[in-house]
PDB file of N, CA and C in Angstrom:
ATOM      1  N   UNK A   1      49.270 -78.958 277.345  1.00  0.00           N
ATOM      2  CA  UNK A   1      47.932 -78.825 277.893  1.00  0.00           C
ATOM      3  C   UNK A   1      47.407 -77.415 277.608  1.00  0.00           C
ATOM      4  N   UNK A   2      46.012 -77.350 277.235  1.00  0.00           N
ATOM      5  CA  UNK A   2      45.820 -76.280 276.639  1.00  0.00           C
ATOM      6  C   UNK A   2      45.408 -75.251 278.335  1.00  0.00           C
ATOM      7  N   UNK A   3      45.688 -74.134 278.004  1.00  0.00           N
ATOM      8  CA  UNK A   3      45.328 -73.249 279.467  1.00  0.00           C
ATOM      9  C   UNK A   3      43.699 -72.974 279.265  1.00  0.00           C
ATOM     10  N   UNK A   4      43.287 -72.763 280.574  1.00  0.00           N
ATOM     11  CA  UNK A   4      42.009 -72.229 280.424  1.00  0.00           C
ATOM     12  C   UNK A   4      41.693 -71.030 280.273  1.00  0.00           C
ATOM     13  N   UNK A   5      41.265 -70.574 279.602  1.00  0.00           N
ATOM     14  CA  UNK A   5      40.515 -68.927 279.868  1.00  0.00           C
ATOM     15  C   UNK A   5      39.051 -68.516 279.987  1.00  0.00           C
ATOM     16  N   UNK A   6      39.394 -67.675 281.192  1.00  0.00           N
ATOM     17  CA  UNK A   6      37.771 -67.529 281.314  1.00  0.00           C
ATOM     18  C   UNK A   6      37.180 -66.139 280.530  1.00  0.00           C
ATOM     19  N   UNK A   7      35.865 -66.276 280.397  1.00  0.00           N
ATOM     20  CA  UNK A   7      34.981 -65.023 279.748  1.00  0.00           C
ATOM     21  C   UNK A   7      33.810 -65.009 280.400  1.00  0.00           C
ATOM     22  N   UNK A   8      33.014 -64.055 279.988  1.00  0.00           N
ATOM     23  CA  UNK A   8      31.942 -63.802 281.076  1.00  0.00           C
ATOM     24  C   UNK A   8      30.314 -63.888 280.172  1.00  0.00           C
ATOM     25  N   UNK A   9      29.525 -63.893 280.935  1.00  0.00           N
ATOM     26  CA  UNK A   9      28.118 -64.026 280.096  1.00  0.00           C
ATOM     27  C   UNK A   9      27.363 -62.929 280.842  1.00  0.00           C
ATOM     28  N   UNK A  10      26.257 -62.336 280.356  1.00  0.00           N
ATOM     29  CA  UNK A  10      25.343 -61.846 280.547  1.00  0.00           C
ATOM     30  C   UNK A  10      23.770 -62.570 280.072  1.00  0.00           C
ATOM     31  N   UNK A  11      23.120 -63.326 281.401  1.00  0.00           N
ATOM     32  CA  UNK A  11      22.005 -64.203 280.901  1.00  0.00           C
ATOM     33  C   UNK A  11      21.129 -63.150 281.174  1.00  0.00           C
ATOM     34  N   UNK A  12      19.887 -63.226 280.710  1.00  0.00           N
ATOM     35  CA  UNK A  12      18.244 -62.501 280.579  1.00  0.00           C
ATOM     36  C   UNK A  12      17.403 -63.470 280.597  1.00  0.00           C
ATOM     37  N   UNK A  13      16.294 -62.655 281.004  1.00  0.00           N
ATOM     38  CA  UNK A  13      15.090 -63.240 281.369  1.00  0.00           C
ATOM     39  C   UNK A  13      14.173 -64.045 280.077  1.00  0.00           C
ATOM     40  N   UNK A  14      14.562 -63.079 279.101  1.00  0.00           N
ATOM     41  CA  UNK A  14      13.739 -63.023 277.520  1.00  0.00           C
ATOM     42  C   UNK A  14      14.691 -62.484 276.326  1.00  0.00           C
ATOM     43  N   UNK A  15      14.588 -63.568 275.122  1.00  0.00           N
ATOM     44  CA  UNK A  15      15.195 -62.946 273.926  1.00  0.00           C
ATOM     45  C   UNK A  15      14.873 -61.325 273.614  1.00  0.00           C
ATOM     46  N   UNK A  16      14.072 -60.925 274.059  1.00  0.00           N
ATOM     47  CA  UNK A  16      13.793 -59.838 273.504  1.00  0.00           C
ATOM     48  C   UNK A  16      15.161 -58.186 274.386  1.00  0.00           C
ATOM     49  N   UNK A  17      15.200 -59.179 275.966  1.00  0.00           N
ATOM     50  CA  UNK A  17      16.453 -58.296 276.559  1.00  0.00           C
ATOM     51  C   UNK A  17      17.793 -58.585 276.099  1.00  0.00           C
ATOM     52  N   UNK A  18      17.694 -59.560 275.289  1.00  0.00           N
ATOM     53  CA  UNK A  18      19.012 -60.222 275.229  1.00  0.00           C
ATOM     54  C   UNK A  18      19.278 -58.807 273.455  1.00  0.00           C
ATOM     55  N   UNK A  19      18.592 -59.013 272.692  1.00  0.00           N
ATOM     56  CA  UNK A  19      18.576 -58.276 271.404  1.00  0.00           C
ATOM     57  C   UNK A  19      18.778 -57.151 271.829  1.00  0.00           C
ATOM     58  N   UNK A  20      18.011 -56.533 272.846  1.00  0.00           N
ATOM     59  CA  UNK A  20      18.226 -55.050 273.191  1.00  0.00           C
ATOM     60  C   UNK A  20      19.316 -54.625 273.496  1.00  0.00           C
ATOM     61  N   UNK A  21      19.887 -55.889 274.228  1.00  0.00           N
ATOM     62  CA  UNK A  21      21.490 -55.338 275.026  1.00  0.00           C
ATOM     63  C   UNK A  21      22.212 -55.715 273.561  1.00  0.00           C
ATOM     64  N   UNK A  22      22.248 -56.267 272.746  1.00  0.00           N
ATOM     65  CA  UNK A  22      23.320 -56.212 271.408  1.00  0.00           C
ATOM     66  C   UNK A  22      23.125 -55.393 270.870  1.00  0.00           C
ATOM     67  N   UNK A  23      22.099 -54.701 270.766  1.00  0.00           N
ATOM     68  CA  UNK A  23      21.658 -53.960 270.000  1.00  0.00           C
ATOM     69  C   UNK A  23      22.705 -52.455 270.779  1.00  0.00           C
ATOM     70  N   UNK A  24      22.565 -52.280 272.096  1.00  0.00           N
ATOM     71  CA  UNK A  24      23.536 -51.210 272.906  1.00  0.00           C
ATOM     72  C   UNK A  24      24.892 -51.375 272.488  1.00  0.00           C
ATOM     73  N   UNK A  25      24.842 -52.710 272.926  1.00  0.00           N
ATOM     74  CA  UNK A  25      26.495 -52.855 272.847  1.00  0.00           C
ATOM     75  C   UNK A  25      27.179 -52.520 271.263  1.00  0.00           C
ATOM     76  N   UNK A  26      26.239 -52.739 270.315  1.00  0.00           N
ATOM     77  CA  UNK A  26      26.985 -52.878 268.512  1.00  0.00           C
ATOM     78  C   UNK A  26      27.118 -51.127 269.243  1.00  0.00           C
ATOM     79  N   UNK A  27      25.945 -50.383 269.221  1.00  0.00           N
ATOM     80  CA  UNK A  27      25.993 -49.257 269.409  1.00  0.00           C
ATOM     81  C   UNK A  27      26.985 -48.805 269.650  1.00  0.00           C
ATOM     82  N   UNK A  28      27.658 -48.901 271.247  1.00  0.00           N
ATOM     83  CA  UNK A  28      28.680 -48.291 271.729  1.00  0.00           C
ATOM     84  C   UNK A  28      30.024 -48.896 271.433  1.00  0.00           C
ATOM     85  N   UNK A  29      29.790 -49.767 270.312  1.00  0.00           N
ATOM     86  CA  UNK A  29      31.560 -50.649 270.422  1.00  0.00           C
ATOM     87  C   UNK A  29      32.004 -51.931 270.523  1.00  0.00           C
ATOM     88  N   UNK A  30      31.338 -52.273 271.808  1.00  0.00           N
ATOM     89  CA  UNK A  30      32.096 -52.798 272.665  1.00  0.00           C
ATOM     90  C   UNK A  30      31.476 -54.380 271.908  1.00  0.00           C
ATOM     91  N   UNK A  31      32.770 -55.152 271.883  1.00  0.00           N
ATOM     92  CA  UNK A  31      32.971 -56.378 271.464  1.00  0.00           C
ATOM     93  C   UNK A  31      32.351 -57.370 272.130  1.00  0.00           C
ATOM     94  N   UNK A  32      31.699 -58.506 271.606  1.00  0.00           N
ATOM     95  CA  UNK A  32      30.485 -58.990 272.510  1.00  0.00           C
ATOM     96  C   UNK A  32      30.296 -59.934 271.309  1.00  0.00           C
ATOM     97  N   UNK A  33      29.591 -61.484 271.649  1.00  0.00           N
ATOM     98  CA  UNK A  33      28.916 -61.993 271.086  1.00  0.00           C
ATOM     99  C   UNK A  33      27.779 -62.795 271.090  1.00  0.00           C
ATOM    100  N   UNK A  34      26.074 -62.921 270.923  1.00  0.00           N
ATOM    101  CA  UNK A  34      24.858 -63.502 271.017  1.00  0.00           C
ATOM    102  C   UNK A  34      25.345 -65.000 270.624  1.00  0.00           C
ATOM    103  N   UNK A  35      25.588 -65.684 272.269  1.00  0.00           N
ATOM    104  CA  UNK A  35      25.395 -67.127 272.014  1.00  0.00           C
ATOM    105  C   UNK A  35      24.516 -68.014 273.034  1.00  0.00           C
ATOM    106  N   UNK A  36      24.312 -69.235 272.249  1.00  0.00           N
ATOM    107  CA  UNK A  36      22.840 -70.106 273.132  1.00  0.00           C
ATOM    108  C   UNK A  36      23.717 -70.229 274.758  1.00  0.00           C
ATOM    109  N   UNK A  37      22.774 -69.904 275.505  1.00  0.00           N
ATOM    110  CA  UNK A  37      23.207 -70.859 277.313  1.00  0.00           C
ATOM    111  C   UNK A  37      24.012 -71.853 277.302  1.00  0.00           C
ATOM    112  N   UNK A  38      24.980 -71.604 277.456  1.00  0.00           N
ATOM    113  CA  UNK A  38      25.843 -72.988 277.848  1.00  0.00           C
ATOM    114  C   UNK A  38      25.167 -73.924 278.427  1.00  0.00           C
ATOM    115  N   UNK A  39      25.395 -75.468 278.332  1.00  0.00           N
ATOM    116  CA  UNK A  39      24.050 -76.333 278.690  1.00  0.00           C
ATOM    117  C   UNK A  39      24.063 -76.421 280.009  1.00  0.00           C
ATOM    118  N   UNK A  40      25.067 -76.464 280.830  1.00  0.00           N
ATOM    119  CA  UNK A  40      25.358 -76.505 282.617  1.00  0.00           C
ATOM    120  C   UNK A  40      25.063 -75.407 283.189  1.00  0.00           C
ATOM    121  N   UNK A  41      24.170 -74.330 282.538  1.00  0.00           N
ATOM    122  CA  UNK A  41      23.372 -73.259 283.247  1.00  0.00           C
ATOM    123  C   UNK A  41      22.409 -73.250 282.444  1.00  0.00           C
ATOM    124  N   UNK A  42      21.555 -73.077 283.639  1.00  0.00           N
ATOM    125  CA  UNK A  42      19.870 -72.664 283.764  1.00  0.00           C
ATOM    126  C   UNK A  42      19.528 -71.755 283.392  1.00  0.00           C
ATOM    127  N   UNK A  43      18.464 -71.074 282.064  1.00  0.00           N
ATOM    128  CA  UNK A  43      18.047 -69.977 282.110  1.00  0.00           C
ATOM    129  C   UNK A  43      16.450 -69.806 281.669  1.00  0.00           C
ATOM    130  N   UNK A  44      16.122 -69.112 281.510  1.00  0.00           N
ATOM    131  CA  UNK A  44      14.622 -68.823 280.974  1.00  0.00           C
ATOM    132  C   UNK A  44      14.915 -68.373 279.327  1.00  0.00           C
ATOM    133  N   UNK A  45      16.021 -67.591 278.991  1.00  0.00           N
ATOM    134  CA  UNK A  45      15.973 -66.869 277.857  1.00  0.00           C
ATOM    135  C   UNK A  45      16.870 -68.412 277.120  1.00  0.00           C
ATOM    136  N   UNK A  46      17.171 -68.399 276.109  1.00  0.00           N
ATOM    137  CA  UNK A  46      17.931 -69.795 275.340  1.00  0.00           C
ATOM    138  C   UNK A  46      19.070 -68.805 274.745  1.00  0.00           C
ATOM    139  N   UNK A  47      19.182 -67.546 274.996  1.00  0.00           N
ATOM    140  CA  UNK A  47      20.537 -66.797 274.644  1.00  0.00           C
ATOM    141  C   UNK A  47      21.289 -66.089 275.485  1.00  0.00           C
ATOM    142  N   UNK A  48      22.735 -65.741 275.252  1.00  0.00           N
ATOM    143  CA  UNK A  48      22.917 -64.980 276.558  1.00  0.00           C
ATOM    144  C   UNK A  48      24.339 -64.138 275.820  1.00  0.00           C
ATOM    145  N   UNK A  49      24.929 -63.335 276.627  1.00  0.00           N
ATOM    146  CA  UNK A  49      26.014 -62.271 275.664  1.00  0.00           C
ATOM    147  C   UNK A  49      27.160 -62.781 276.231  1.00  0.00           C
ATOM    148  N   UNK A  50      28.375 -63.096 275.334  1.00  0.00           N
ATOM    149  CA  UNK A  50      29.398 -63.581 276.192  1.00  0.00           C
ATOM    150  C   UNK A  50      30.624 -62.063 275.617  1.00  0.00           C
ATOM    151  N   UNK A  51      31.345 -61.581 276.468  1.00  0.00           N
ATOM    152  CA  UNK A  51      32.383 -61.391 276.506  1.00  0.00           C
ATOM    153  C   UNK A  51      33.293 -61.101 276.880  1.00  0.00           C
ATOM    154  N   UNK A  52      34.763 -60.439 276.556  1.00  0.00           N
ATOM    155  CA  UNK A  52      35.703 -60.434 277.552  1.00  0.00           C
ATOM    156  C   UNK A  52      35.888 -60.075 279.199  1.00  0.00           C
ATOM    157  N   UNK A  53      36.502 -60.380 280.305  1.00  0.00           N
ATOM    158  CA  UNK A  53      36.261 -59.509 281.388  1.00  0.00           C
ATOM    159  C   UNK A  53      36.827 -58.572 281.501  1.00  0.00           C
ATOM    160  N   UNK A  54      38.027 -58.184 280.712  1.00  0.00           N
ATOM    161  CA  UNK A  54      38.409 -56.921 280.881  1.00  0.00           C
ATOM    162  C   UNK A  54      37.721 -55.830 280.532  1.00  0.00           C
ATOM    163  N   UNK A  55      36.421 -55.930 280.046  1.00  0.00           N
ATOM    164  CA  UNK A  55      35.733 -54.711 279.443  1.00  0.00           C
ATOM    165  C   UNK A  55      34.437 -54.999 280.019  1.00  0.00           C
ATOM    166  N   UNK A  56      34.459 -55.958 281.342  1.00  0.00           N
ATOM    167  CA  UNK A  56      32.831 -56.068 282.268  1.00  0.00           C
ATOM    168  C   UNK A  56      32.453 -54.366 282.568  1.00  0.00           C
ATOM    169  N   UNK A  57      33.493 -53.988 283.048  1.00  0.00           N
ATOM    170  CA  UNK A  57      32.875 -52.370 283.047  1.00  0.00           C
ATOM    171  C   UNK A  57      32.483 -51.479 282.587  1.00  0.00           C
ATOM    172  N   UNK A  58      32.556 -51.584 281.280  1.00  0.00           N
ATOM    173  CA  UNK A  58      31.928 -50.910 280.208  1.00  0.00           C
ATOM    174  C   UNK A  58      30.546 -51.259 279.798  1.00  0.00           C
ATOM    175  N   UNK A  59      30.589 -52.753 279.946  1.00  0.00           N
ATOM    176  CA  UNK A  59      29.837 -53.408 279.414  1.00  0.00           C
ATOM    177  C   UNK A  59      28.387 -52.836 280.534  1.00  0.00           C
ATOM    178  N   UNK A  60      28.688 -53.008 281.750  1.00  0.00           N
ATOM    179  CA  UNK A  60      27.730 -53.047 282.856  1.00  0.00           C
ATOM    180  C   UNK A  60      27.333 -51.637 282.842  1.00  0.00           C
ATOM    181  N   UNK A  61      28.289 -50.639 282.460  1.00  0.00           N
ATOM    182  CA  UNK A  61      28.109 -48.920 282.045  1.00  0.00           C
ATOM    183  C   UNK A  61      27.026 -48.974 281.158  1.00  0.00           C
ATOM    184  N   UNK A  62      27.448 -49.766 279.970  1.00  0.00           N
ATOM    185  CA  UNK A  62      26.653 -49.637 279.000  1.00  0.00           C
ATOM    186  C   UNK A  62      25.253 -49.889 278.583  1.00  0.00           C
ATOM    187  N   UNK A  63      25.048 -50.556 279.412  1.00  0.00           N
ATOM    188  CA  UNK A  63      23.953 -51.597 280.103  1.00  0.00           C
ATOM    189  C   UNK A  63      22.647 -51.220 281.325  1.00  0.00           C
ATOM    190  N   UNK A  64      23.253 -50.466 282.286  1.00  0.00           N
ATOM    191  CA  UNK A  64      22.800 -50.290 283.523  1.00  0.00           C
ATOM    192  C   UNK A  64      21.762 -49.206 282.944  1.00  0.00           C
ATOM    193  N   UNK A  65      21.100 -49.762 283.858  1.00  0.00           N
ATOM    194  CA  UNK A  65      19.202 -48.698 283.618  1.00  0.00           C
ATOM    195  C   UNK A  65      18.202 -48.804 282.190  1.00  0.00           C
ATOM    196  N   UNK A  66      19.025 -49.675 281.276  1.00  0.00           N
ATOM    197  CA  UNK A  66      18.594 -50.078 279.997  1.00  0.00           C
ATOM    198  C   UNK A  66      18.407 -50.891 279.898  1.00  0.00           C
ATOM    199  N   UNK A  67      18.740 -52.200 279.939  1.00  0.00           N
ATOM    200  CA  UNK A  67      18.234 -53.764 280.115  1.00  0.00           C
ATOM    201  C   UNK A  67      18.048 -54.049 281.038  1.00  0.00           C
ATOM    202  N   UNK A  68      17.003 -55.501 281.371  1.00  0.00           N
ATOM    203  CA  UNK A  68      17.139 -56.272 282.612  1.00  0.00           C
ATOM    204  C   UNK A  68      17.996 -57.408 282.409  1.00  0.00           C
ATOM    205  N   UNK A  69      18.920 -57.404 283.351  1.00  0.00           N
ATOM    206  CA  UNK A  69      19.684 -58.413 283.636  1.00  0.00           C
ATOM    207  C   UNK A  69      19.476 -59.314 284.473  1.00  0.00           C
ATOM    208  N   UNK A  70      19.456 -60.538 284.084  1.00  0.00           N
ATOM    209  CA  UNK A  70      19.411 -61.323 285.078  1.00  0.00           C
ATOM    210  C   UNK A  70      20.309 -61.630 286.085  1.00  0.00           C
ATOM    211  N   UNK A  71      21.275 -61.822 285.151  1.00  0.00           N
ATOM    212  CA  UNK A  71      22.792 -62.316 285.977  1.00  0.00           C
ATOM    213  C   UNK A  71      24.072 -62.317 284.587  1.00  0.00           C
ATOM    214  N   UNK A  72      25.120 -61.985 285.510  1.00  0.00           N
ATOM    215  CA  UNK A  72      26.418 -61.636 284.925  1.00  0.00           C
ATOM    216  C   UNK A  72      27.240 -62.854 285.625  1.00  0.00           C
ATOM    217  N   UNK A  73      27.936 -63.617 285.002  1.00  0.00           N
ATOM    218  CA  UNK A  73      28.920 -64.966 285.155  1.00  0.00           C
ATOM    219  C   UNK A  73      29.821 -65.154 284.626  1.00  0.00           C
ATOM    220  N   UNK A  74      31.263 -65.550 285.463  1.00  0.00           N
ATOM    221  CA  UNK A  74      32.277 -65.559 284.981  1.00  0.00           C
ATOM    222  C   UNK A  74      32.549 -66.870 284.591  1.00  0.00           C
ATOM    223  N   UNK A  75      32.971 -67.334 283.652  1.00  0.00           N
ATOM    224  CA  UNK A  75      33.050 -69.049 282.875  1.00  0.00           C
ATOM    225  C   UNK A  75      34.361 -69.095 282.296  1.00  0.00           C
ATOM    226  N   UNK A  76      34.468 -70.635 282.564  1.00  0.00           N
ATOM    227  CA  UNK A  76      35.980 -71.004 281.882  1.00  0.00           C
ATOM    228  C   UNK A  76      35.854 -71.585 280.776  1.00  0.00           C
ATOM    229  N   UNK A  77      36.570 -71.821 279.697  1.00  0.00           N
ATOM    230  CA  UNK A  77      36.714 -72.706 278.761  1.00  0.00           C
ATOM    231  C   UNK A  77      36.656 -74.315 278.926  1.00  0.00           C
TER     232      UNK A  77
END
């Protein structure tokens, strides 16, 4: 049986916050990837940033006072 693992998303309001925050993140490093809303969440934007949780803190460092975030979610496989 395969195990689950979870990863995390960062949804936005608008493509245009969603580009900005990749655009930070290529900047500073940090590993990340621009994919559509998973279909069992609701959003306004049709993209959202998924990646690891061990690096939510960087990520939210990297982030804070520069994008609007809507919401940050932890998801399983």
């Amino acid at each position: 049986m395969k195990e689950k693992k979870s990863y995390d998303v960062i949804l936005f309001k608008a493509v245009s916050y969603a580009l900005k925050a990749e655009k930070i993140l290529k900047k500073e490093g940090l590993p990340h990837k621009l994919i559509p809303v998973p279909k069992h969440i609701s959003s306004d934007c049709g993209v959202c940033i998924r990646f690891e949780p061990e690096i939510k803190s960087k990520i939210e460092a990297a982030l804070f006072n520069k994008v609007d975030v809507e919401e940050l979610r932890t998801l399983e496989n």
